[in-house]
C-alpha atoms as a PDB file:
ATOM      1  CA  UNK A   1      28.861 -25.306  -5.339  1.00  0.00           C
ATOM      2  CA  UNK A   2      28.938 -21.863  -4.238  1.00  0.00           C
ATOM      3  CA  UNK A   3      25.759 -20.226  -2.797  1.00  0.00           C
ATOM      4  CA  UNK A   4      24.132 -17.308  -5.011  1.00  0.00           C
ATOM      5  CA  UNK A   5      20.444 -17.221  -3.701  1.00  0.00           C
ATOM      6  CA  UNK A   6      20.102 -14.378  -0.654  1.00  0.00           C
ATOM      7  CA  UNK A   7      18.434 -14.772   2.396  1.00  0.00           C
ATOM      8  CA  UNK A   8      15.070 -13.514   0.927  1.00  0.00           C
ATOM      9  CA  UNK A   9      15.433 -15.454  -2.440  1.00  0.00           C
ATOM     10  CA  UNK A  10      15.789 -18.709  -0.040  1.00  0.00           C
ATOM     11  CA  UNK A  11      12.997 -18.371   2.289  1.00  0.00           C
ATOM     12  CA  UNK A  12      10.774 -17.799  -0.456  1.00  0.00           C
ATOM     13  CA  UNK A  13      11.831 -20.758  -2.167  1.00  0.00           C
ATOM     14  CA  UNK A  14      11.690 -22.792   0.816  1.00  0.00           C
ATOM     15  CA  UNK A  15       7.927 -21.064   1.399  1.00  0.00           C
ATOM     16  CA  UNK A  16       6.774 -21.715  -2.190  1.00  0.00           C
ATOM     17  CA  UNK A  17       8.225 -25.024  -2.454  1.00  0.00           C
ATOM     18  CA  UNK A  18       6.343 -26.372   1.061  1.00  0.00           C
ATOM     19  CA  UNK A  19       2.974 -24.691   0.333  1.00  0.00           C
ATOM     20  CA  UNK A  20       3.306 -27.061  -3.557  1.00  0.00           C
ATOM     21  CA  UNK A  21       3.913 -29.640  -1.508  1.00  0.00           C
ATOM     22  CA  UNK A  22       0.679 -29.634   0.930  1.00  0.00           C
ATOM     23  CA  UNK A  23      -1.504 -28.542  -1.109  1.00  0.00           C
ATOM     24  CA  UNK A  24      -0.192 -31.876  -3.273  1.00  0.00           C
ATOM     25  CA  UNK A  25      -0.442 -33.940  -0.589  1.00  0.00           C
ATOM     26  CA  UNK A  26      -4.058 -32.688   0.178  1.00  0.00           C
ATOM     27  CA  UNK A  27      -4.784 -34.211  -3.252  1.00  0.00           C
ATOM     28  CA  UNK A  28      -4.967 -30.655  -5.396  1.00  0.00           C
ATOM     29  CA  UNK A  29      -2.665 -32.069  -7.897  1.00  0.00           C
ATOM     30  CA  UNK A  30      -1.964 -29.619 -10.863  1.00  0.00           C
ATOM     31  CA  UNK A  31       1.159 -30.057 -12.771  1.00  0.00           C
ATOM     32  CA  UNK A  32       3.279 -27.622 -10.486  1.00  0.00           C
ATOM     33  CA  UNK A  33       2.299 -28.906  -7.316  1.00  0.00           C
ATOM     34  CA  UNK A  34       5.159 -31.927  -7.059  1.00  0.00           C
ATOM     35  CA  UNK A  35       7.557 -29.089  -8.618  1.00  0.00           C
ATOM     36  CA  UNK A  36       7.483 -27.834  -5.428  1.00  0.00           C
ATOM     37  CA  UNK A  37      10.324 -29.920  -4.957  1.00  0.00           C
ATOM     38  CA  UNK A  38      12.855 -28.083  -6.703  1.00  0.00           C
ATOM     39  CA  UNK A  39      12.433 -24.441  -4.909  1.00  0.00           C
ATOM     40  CA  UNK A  40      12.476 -26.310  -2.042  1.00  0.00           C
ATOM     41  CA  UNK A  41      15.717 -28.056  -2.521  1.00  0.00           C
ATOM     42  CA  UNK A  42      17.372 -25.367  -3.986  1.00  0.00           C
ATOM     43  CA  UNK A  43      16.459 -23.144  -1.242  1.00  0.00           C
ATOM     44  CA  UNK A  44      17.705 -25.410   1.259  1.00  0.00           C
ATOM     45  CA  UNK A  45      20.855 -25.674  -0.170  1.00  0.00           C
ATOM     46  CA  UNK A  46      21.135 -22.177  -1.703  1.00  0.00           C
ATOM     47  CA  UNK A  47      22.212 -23.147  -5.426  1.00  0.00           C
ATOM     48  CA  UNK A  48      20.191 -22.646  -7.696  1.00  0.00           C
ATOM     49  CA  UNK A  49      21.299 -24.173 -10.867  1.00  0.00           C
ATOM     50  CA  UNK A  50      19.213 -21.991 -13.545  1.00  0.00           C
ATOM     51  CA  UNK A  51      21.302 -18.812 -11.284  1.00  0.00           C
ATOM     52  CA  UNK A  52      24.540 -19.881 -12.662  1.00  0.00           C
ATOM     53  CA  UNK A  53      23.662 -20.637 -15.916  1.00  0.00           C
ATOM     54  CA  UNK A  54      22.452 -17.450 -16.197  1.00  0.00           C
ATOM     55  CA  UNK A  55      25.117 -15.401 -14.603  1.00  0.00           C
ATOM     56  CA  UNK A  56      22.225 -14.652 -11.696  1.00  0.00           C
ATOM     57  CA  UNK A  57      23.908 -14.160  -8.047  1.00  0.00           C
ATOM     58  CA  UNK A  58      20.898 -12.633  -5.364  1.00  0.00           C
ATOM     59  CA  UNK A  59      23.467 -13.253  -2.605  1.00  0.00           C
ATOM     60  CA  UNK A  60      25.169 -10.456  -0.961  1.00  0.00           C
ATOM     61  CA  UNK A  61      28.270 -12.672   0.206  1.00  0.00           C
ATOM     62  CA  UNK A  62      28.741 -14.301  -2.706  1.00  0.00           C
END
């Protein structure tokens, strides 16, 4: 899988995706909360799969 998230697209991900998971853990469940999942992952591993699909590519090396 090649990367196509930048630095900045990543950290945000990773940001989003752990503040949807405390604040699900905490017990404020909404239907996005446990989503958090997926910006996390993806940011972690710097694929994201709705990028390629849609021809998106944030990262400079790539």
């Amino acid at each position: 899988m090649t990367r196509n998230e930048g630095t900045l697209d990543r950290v945000a991900r990773v940001a989003l995706g752990v503040v949807l998971i405390v604040l699900a853990l905490r017990g404020m469940y909404t239907p996005w909360t446990w989503i958090g999942v997926v910006p996390l992952l993806t940011g972690l591993v710097g694929t994201c799969p709705l990028y390629s699909l849609l021809g998106v590519n944030t990262c400079k090396a790539g």
